[in-house]
Protein backbone atom coordinates (compact mmCIF):
# COMPACT_ATOMS: atom_id res chain seq x y z
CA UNK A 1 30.36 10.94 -55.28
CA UNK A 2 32.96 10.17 -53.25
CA UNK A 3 32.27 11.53 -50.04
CA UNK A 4 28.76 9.81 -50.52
CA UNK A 5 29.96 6.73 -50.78
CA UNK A 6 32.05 7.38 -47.99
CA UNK A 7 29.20 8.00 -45.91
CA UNK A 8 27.28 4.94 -47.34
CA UNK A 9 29.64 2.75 -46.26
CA UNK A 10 30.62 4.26 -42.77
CA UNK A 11 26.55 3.62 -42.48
CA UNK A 12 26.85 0.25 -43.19
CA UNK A 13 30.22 -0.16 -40.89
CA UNK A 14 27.88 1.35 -37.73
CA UNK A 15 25.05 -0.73 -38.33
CA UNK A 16 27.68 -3.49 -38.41
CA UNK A 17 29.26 -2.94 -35.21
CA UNK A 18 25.51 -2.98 -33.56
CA UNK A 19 24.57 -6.28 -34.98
CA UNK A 20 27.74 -7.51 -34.33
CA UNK A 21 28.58 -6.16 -30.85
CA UNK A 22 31.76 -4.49 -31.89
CA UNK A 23 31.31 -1.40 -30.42
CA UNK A 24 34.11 -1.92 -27.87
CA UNK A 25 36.12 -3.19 -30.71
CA UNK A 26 38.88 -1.67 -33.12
CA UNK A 27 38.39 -1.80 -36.70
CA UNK A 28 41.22 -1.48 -39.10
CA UNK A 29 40.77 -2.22 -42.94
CA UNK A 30 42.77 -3.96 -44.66
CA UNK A 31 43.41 -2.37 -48.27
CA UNK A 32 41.74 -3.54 -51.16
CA UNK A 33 43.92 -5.93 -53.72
CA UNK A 34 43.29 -5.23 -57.61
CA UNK A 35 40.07 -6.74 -58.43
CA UNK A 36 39.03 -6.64 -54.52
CA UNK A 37 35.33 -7.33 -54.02
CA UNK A 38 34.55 -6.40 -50.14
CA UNK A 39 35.58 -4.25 -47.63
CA UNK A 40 37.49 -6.49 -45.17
CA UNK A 41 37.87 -5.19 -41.43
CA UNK A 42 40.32 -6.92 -38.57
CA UNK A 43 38.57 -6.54 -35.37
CA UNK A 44 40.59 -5.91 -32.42
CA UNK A 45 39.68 -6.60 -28.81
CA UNK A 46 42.02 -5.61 -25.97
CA UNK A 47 44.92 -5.64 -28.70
CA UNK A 48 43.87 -8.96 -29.57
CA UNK A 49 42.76 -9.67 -33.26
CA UNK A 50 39.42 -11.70 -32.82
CA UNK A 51 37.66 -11.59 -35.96
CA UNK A 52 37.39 -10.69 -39.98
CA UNK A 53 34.45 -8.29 -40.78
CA UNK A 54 33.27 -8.69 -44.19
CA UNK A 55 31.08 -5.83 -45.81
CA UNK A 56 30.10 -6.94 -49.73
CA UNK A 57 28.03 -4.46 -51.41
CA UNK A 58 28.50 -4.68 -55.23
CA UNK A 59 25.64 -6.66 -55.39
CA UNK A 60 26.53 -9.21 -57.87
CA UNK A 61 25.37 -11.73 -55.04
CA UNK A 62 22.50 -12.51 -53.57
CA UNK A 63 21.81 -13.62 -49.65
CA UNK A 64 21.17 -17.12 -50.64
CA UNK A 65 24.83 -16.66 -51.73
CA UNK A 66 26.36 -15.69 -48.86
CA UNK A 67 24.19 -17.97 -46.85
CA UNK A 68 25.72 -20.83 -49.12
CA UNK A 69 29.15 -19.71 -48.08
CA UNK A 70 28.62 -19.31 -44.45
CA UNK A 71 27.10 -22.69 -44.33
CA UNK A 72 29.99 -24.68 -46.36
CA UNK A 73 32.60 -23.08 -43.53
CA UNK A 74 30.17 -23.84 -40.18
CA UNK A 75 29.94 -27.07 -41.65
CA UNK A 76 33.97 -27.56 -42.35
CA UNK A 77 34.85 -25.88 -38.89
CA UNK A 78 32.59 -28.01 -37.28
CA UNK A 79 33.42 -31.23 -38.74
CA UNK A 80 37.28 -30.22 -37.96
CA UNK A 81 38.29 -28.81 -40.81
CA UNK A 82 41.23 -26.02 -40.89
CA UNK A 83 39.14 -22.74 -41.44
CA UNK A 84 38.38 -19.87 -40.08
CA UNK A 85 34.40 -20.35 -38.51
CA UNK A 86 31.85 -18.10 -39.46
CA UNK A 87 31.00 -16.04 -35.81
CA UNK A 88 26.89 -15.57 -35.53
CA UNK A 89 25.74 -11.79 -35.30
CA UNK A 90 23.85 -10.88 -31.83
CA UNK A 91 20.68 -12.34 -33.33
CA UNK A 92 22.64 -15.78 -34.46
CA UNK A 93 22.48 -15.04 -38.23
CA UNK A 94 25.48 -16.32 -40.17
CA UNK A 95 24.86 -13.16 -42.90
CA UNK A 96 22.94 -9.78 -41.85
CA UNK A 97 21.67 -7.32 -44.23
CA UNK A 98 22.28 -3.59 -44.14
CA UNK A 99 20.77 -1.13 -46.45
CA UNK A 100 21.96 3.09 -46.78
CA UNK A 101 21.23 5.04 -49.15
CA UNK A 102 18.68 2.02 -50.47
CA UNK A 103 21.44 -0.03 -51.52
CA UNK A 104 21.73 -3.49 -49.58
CA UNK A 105 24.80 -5.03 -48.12
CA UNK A 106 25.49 -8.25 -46.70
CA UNK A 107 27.94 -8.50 -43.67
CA UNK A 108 29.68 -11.79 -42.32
CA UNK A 109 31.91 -12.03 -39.05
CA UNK A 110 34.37 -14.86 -40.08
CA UNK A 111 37.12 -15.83 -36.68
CA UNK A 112 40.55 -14.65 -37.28
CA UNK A 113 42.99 -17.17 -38.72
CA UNK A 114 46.13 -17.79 -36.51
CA UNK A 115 49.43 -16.88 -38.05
CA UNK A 116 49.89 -15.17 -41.11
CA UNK A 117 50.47 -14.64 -44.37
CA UNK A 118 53.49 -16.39 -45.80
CA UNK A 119 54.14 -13.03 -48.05
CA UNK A 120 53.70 -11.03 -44.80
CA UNK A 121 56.95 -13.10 -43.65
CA UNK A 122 58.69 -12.15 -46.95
CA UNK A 123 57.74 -15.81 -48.57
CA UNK A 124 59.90 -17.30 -45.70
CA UNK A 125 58.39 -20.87 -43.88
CA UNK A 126 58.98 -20.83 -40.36
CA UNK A 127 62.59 -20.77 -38.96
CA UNK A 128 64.18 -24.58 -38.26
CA UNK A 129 61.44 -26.26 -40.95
CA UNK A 130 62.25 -27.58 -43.96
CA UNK A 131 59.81 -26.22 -46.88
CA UNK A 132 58.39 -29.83 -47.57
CA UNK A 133 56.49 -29.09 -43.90
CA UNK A 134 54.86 -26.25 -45.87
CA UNK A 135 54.07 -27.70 -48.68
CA UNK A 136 52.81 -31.10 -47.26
CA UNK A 137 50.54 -28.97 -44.51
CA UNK A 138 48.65 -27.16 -47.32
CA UNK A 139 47.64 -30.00 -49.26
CA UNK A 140 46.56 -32.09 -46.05
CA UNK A 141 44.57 -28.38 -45.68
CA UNK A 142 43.24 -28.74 -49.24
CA UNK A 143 42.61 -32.82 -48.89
CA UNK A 144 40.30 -32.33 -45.37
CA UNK A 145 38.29 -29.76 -47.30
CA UNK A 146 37.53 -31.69 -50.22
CA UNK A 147 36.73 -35.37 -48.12
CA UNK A 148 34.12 -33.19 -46.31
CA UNK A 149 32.81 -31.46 -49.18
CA UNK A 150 31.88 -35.33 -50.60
CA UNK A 151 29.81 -35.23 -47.38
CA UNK A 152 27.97 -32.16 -47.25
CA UNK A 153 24.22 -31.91 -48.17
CA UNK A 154 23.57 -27.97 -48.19
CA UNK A 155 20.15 -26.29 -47.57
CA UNK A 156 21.45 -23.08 -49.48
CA UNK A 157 22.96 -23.67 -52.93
CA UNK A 158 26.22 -22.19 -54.44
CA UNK A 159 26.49 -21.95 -58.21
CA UNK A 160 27.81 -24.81 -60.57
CA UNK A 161 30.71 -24.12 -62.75
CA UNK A 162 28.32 -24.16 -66.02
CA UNK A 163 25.90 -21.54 -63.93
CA UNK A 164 28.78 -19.20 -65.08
CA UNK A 165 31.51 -20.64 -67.09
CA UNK A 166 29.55 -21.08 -70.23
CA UNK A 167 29.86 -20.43 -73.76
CA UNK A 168 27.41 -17.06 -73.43
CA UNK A 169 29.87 -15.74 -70.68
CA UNK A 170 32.94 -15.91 -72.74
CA UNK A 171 30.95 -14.34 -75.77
CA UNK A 172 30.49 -11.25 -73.68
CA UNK A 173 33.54 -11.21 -71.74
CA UNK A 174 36.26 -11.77 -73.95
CA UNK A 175 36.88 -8.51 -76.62
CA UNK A 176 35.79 -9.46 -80.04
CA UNK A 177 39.31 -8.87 -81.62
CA UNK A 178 40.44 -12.35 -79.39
CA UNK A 179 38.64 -14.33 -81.64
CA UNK A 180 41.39 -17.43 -81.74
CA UNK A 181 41.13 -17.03 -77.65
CA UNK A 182 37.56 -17.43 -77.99
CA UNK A 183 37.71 -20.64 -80.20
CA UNK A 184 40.24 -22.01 -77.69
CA UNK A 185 37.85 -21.18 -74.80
CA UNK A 186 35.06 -22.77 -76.82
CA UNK A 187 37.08 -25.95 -77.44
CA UNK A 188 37.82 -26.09 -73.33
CA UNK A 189 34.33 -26.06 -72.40
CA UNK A 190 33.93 -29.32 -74.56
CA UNK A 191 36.48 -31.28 -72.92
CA UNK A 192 35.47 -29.85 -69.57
CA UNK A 193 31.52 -30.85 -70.16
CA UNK A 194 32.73 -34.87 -70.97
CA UNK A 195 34.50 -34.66 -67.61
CA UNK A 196 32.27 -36.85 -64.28
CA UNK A 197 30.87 -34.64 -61.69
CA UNK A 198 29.77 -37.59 -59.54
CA UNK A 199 30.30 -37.22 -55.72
CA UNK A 200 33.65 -38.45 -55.96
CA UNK A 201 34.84 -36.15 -58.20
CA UNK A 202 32.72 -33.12 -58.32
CA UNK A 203 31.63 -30.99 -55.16
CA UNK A 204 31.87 -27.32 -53.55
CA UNK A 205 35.51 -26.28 -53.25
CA UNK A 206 37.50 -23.31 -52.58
CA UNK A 207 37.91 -21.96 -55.87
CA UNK A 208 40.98 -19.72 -54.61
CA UNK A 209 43.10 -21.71 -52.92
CA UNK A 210 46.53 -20.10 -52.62
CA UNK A 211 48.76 -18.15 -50.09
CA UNK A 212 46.69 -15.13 -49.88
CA UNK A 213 44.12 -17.08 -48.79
CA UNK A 214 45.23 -18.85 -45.52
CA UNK A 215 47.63 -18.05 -42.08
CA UNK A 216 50.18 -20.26 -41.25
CA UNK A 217 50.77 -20.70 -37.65
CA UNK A 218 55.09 -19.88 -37.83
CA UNK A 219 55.14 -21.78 -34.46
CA UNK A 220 53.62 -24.89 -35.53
CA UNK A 221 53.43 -24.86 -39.28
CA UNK A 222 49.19 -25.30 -38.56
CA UNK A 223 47.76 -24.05 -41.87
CA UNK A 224 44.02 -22.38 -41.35
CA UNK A 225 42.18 -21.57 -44.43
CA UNK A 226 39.51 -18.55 -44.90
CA UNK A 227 37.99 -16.48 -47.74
CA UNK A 228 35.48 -18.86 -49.59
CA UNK A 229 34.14 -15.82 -51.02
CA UNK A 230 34.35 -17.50 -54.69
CA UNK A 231 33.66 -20.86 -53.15
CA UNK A 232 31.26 -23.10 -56.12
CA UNK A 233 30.37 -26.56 -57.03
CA UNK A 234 33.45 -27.82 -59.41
CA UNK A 235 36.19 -30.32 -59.78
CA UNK A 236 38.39 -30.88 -56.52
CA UNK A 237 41.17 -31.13 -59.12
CA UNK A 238 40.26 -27.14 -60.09
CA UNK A 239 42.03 -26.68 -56.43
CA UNK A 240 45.01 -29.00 -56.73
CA UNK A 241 45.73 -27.86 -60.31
CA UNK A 242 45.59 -23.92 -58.70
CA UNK A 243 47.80 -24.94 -56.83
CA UNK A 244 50.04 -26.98 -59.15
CA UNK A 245 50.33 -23.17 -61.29
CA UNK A 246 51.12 -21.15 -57.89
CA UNK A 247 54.58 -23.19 -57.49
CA UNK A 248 55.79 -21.46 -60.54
CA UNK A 249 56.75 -18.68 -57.53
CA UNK A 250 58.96 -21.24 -55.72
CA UNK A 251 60.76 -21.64 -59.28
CA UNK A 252 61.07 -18.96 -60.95
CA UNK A 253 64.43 -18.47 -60.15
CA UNK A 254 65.89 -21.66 -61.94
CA UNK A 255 66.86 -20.52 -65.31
CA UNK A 256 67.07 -24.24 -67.08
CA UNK A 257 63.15 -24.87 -68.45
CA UNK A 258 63.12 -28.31 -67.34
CA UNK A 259 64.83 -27.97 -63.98
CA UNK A 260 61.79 -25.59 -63.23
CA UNK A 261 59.21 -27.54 -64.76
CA UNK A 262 61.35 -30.77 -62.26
CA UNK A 263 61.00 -28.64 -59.29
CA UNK A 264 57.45 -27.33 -59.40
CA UNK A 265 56.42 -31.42 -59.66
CA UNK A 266 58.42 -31.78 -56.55
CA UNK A 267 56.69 -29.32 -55.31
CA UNK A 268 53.80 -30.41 -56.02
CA UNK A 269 54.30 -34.17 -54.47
CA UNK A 270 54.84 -32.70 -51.31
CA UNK A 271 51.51 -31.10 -51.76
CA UNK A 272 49.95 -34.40 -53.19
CA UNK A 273 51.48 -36.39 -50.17
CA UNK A 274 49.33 -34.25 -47.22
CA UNK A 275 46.28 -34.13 -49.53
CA UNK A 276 46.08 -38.18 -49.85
CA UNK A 277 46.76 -38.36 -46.05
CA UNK A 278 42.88 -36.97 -45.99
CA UNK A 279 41.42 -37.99 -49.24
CA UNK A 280 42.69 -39.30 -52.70
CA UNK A 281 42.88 -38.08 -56.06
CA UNK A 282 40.89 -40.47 -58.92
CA UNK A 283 43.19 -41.91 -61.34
CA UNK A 284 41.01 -41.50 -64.31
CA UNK A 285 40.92 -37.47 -63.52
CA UNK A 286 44.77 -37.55 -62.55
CA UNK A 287 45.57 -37.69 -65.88
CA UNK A 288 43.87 -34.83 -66.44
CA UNK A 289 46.11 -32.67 -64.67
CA UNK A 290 47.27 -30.42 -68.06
CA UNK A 291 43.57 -30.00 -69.10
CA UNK A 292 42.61 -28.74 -65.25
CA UNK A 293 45.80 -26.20 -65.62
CA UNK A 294 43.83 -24.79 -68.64
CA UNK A 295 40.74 -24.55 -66.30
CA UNK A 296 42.54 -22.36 -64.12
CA UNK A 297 43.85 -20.32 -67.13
CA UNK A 298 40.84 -19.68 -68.23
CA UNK A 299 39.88 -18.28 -64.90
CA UNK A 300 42.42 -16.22 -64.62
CA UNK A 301 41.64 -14.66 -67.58
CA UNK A 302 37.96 -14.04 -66.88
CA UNK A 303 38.86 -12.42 -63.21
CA UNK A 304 40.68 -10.20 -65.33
CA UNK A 305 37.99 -8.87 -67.46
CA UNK A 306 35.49 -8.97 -65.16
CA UNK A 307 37.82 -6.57 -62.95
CA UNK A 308 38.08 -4.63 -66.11
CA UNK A 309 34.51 -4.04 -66.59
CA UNK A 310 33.53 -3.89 -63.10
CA UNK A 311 36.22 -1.02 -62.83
CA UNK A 312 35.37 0.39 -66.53
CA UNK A 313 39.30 -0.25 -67.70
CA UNK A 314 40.34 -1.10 -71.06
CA UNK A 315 41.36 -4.56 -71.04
CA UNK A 316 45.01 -4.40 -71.53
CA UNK A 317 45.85 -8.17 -73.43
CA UNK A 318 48.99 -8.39 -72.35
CA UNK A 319 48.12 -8.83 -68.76
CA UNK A 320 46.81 -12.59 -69.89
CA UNK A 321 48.68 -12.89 -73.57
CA UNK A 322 50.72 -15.93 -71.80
CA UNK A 323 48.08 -17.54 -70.67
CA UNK A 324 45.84 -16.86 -74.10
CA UNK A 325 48.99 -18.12 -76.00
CA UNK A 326 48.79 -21.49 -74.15
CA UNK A 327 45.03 -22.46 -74.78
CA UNK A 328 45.63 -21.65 -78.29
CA UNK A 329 48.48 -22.98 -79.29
CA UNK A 330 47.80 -26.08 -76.59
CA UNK A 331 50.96 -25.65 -74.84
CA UNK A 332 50.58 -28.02 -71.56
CA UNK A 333 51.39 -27.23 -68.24
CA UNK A 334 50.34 -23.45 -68.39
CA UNK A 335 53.87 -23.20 -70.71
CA UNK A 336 56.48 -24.07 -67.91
CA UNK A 337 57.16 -27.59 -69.47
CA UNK A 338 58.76 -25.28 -72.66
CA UNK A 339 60.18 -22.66 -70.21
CA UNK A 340 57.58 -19.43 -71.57
């Protein structure tokens, strides 16, 4: 099975590198992370890296998908947003389809963000910069995003949160012996369907915005976002509240509850500071903020399980038991407020 698979997907590669005209090129893939969905390639030219080759073949998406996608980031690059532009095949197609062994796959050329990953540096910012640089470049990142998002008018649609996030989903997902998770789930999706979704509020957004998912330029802190891969029609405070959750890794360290729970608000002012240089936050949703960190929760959670039965693994509970202890027991703040 292996070898076949092996030889399905070198298939695919070749018929990439024709449509693409990367036959001159070097290819080097980049390993999979748990849960990994494509097979991503960095294309080499002359020992310069030039582009990201995406090959997605589970096919839990359809073109119309990945058409969505492609046309969100043209539109964003080309309305000077920081993201990495979708690069047309030979025949000017944003997505191509491959099929081997009469299984499609859909392939994307995507340009290759400058800089790199801030774990690739060891979670250091560049040398001589104080970390508020960081932290206020990413959310003037985020805030550009979002203020075009209220402008586009796509031709290909990406999902809505309810298209997945629904009561029917969780039934399946979550194991029948987390019925108190379930409830607490349940009891989410209320508040979350009395929220607004006008224009103002409510759009396409990243849906994974974090460090693994843009370069930073170490020369001039310039922050370039790519992989829009989960990229669907929710609240822009979804992104800002994913973020709010990722500075638990800049605090971590501080042992006192509150001092942490201090410091990843600090954080997160920096971040709210570069966003509001580009767009602002609503006041009525602001105060929301706890409720969107369950959002996220809850997401986390269901990436989990899906991974699970995608992979056929045993959910192991424990891998989300903090998480599920907060939505039941409605701890705020994802728990760091009470140090968990």
């Amino acid at each position: 099975m292996c070898k076949r698979m092996s030889r399905r997907s070198n298939s695919i590669l070749e018929q990439a590198k024709t449509l693409y005209a990367l036959k001159d090129c070097n290819l080097a893939q980049i390993p999979g992370h748990e849960g990994g969905r494509n097979q991503i390639f960095v294309v080499r030219r002359e020992g310069e890296n030039i582009g990201v080759l995406r090959l997605s073949s589970l096919g839990d998406r359809t073109e119309e998908d990945y058409l969505a996608e492609t046309e969100f980031v043209r539109y964003l690059a080309e309305n000077g947003a920081p993201v990495a532009d979708v690069i047309p095949s030979v025949r000017g197609k944003p997505v191509e389809r491959a099929e081997a062994d009469g299984r499609a796959a859909f392939i994307s050329l995507f340009a290759y963000a400058k800089g790199m990953l801030l774990s690739d540096n060891g979670y250091r910012y560049r040398d001589g910069a104080p970390l508020d640089e960081y932290f206020y470049g990413i959310g003037k990142a985020l805030g550009a995003i979002h203020r075009l998002s209220r402008e586009f008018r796509p031709i290909h649609r990406r999902p809505d949160y309810f298209d997945k996030y629904n009561p029917a989903y969780f039934d399946r997902l979550i194991p029948e012996d987390c019925g108190e998770l379930k409830k607490a789930v349940a009891k989410r999706l209320e508040a979350f369907r009395a929220l607004p979704r006008d224009k103002n509020v409510y759009g396409l957004i990243h849906f994974d915005f974090s460090d693994g998912n843009y370069h930073i330029d170490m020369d001039t802190g310039a922050v370039t976002v790519f992989d829009f891969d989960n990229c669907m029609n929710g609240w822009y405070m979804f992104d800002l509240a994913n973020l709010w959750l990722h500075n638990e890794g800049w605090t971590r360290g501080e042992p006192d509850p509150k001092r942490r729970f201090d410091r990843m608000q600090q954080c997160f002012g920096m971040i709210l500071h570069g966003y509001e240089t580009e767009t602002d936050v609503p006041a009525d949703l602001w105060e929301k903020l706890p409720l969107f960190i369950d959002m996220v929760l809850i997401e986390n959670i269901a990436d989990e399980l899906e991974r699970c039965a995608r992979e056929k693994e045993e959910p192991d509970l424990e891998d989300f038991e903090d998480a599920a202890e907060c939505l039941i027991k409605d701890i705020p703040y994802a728990g760091f407020r009470e140090g968990l």
